[in-house]
C-alpha atoms as a PDB file:
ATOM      1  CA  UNK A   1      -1.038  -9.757  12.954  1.00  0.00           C
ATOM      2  CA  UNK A   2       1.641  -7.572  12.293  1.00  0.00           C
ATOM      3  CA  UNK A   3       0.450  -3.777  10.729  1.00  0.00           C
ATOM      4  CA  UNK A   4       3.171  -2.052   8.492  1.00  0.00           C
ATOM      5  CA  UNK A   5       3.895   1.106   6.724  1.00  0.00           C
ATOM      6  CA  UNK A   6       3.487   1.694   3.374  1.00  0.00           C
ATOM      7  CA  UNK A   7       5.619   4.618   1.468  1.00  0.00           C
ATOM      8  CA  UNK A   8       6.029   5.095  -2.366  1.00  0.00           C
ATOM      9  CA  UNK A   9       8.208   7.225  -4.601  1.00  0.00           C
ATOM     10  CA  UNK A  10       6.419   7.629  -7.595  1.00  0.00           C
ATOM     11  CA  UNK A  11      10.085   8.902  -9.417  1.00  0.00           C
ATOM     12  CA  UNK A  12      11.825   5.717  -8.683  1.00  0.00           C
ATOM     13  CA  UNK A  13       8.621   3.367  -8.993  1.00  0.00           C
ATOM     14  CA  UNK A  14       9.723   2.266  -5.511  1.00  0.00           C
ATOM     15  CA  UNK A  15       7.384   1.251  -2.364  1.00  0.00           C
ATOM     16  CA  UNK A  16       8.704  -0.305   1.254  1.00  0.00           C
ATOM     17  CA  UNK A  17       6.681  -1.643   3.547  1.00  0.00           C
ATOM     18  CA  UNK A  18       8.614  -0.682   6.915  1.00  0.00           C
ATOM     19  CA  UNK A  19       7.785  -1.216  10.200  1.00  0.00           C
ATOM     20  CA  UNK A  20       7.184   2.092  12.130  1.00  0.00           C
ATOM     21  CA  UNK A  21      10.510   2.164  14.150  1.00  0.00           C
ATOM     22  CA  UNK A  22      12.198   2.617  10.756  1.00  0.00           C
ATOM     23  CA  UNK A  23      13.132   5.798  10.450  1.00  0.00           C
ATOM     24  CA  UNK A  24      12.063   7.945   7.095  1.00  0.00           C
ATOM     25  CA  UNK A  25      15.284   9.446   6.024  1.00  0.00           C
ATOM     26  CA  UNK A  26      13.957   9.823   2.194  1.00  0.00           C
ATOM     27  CA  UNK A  27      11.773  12.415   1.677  1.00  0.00           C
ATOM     28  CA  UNK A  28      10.985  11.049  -1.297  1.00  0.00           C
ATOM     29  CA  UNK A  29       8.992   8.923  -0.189  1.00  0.00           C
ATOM     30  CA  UNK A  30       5.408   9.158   0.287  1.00  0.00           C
ATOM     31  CA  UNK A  31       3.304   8.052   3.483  1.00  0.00           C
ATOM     32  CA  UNK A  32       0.411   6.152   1.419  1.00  0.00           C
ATOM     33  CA  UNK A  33      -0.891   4.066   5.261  1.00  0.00           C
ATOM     34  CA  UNK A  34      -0.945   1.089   6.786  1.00  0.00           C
ATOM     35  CA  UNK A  35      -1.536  -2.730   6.246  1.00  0.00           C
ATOM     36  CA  UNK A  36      -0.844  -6.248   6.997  1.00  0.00           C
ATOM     37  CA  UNK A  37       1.770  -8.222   4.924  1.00  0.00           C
ATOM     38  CA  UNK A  38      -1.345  -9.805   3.358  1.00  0.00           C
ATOM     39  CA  UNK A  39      -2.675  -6.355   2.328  1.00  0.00           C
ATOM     40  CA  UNK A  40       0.324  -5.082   0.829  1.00  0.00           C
ATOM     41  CA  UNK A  41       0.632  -8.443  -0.949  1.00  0.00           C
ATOM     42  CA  UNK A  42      -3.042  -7.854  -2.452  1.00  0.00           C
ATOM     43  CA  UNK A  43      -1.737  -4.594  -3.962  1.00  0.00           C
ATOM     44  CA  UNK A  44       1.235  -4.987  -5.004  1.00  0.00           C
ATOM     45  CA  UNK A  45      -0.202  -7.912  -6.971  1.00  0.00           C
ATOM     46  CA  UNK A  46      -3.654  -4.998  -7.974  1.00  0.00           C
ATOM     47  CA  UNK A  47      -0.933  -2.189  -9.065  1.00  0.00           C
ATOM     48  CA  UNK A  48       0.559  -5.296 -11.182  1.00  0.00           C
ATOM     49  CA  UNK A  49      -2.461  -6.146 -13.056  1.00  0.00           C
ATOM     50  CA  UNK A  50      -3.601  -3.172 -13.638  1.00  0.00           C
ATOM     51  CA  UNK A  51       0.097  -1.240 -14.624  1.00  0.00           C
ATOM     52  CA  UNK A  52       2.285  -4.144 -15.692  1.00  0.00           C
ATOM     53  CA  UNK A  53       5.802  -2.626 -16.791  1.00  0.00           C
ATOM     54  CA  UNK A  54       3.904   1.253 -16.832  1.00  0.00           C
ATOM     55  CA  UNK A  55       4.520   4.129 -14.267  1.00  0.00           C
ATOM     56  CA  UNK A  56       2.099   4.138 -11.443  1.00  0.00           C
ATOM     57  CA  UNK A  57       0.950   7.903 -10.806  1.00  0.00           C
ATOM     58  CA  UNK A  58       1.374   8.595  -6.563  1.00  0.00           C
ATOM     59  CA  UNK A  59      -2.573   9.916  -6.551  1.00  0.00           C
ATOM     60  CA  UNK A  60      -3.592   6.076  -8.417  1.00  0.00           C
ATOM     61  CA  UNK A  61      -1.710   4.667  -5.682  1.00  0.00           C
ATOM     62  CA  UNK A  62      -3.088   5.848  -2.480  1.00  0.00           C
ATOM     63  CA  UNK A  63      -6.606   5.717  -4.658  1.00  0.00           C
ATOM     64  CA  UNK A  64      -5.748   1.855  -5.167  1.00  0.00           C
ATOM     65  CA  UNK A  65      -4.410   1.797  -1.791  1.00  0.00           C
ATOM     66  CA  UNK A  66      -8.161   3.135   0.256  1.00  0.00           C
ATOM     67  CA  UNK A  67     -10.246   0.578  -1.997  1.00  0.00           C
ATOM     68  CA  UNK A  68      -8.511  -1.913  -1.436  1.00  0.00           C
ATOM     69  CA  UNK A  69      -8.102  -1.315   2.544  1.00  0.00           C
ATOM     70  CA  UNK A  70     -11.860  -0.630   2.091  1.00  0.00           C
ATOM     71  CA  UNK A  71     -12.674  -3.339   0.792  1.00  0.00           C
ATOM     72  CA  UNK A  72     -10.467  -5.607   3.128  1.00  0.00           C
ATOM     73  CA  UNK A  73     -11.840  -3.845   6.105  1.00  0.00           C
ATOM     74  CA  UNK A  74     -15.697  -4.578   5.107  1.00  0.00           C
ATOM     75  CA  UNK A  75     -15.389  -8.431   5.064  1.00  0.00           C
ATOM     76  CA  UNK A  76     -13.077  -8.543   8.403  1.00  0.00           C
ATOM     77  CA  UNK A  77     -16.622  -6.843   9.752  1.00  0.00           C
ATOM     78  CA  UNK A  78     -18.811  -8.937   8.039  1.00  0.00           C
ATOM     79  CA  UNK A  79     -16.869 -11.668   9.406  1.00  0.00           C
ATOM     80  CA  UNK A  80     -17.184 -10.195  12.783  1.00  0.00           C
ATOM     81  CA  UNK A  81     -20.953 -10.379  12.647  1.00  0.00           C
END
C-alpha cells in the first residue's frame, strides 16, 4: 500500500497527490498529510458532495481531511482486533 502526499491551493481550487520524492516547487501549495490512493479517492469524492462547483476554504479541507483519516484509521484497528 502505497502512502502519498496531499497539498492544496485553495486560490486555484487545485490538490496533487505526489509521492514524497516530488519536489514542492509551489509554495502555493499547502501540506494538508498523507493517504493511500483509496483515501484521497474518499475525499475527493467527500469535498464533492459536500462543495459541488463552490470554493473549498484551505481550513474545511485539512478539517475534512483529519475526519476522514480518523475515521479510516479507526476501522483498519477495529479490523486489527
Amino acid at each position: 500500500m502505497e502512502i502519498k502526499t496531499i497539498y492544496f491551493n485553495p486560490i486555484q481550487q487545485k490538490v496533487r497527490y505526489v509521492s514524497d520524492t516530488t519536489s514542492r516547487e509551489d509554495l502555493s501549495y499547502h501540506y494538508i498529510g498523507k493517504s493511500t490512493r483509496v483515501e484521497f479517492d474518499l475525499l475527493v469524492e467527500l469535498l464533492w458532495y459536500k462543495y459541488q462547483d463552490l470554493d473549498i476554504p484551505l481550513n474545511e479541507f485539512k478539517k475534512i481531511f483529519e475526519e476522514l483519516k480518523n475515521f479510516c484509521d479507526s476501522i483498519k484497528y477495529q479490523l486489527s482486533l
